[in-house]
C-alpha atoms as a PDB file:
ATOM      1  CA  UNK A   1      -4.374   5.907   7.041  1.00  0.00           C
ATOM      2  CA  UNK A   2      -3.544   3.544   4.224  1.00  0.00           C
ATOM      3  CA  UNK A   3      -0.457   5.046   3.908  1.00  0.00           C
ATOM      4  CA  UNK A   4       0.394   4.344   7.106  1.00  0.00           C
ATOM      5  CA  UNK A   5      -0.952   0.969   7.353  1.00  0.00           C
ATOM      6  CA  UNK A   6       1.592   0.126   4.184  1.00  0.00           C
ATOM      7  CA  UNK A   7       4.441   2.140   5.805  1.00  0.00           C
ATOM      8  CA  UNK A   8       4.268   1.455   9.155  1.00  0.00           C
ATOM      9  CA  UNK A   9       5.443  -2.104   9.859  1.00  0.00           C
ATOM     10  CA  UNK A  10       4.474  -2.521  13.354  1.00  0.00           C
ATOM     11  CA  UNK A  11       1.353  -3.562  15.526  1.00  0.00           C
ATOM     12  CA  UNK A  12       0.943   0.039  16.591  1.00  0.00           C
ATOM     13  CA  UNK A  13       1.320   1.897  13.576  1.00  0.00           C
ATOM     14  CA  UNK A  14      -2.769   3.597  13.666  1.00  0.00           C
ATOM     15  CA  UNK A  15      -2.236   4.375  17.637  1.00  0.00           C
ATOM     16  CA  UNK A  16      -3.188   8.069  18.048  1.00  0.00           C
ATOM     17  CA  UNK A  17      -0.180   8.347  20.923  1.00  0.00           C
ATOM     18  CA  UNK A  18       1.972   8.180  18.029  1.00  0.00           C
ATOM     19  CA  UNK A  19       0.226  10.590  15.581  1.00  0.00           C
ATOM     20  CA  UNK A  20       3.279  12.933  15.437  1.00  0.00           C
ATOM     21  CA  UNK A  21       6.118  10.435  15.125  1.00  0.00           C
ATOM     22  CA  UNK A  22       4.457   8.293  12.486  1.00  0.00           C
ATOM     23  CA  UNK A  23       3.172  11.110  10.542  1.00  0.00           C
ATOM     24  CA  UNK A  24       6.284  12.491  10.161  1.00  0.00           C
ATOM     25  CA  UNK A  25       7.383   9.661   8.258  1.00  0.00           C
ATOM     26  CA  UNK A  26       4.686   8.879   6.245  1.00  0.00           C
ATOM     27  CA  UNK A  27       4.526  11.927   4.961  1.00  0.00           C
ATOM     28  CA  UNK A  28       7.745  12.579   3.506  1.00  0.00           C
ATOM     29  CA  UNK A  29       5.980  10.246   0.778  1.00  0.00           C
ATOM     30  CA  UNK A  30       4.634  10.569  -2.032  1.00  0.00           C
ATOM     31  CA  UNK A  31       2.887   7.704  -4.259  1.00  0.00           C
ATOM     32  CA  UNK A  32       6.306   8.198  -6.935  1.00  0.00           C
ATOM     33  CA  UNK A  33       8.279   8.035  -3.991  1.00  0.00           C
ATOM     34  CA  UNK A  34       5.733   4.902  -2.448  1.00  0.00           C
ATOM     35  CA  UNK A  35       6.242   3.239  -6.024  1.00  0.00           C
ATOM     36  CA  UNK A  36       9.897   3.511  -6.262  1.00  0.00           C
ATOM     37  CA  UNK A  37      10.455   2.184  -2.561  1.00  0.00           C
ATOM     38  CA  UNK A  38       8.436  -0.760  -3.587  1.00  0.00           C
ATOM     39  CA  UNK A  39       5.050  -0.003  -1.545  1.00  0.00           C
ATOM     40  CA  UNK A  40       3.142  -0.042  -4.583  1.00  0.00           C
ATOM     41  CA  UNK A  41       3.455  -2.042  -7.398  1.00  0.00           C
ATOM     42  CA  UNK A  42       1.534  -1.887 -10.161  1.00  0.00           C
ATOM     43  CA  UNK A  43       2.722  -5.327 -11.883  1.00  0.00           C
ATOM     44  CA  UNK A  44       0.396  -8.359 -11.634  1.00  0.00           C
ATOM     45  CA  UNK A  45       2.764 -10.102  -9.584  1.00  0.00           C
ATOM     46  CA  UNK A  46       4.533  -9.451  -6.242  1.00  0.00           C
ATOM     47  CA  UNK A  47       8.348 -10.689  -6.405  1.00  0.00           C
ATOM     48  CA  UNK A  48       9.488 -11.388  -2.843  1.00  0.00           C
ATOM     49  CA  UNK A  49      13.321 -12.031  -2.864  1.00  0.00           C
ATOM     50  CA  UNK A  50      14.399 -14.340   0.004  1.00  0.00           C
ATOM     51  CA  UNK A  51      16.373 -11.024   1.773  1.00  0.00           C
ATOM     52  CA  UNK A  52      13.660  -8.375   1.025  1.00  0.00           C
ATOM     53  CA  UNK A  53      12.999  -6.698   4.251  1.00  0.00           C
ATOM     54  CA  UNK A  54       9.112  -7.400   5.135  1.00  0.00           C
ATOM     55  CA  UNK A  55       7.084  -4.944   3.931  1.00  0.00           C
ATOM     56  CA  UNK A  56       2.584  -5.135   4.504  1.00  0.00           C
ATOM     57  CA  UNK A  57       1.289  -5.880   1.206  1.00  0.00           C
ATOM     58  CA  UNK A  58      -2.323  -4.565   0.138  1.00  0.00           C
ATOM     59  CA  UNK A  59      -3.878  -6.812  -2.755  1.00  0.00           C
ATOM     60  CA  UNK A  60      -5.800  -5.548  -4.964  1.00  0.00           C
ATOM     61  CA  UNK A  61      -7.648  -7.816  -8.007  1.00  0.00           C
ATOM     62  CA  UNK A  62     -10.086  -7.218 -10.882  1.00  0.00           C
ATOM     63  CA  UNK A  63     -12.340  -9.875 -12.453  1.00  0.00           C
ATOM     64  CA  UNK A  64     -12.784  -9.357 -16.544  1.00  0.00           C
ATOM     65  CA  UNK A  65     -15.510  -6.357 -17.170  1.00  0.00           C
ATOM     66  CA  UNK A  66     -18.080  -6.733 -20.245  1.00  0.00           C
ATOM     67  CA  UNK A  67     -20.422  -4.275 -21.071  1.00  0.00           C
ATOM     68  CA  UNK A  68     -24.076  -4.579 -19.269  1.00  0.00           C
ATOM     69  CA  UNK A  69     -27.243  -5.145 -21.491  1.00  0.00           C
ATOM     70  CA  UNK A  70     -29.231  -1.904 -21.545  1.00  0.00           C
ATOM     71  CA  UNK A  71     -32.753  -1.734 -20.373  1.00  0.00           C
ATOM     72  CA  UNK A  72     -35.301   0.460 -21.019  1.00  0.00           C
END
């Protein structure tokens, strides 16, 4: 389902009626194939040029992790 949600620009693109059609072109990828189409990035920073075609975009962030004091 996420890779349809990313995929799939349209308002309909998780309508079962469709399950077949949409399918079919979501899975002809794979996550190289996602990465190289620009789907995913894995770069800190999405570059949008001004005549990229409109893709969804998914963020995902991390806060700074420190180790956790033991108990006992």
């Amino acid at each position: 389902m996420l890779k349809r949600l990313l995929i799939i620009n349209s308002p309909d693109c998780l309508d079962p009626a469709k399950d077949e059609e949409y399918n079919a072109i979501v899975d002809k990828y794979t996550v190289k194939k996602m990465i190289e189409d620009g789907y995913i990035r894995l770069n800190p920073k999405i570059a949008r040029g001004t005549h990229e075609e409109i893709k969804s975009y998914i963020i995902i962030t991390q806060d700074n992790f420190s180790q956790n004091k033991k108990s006992t």
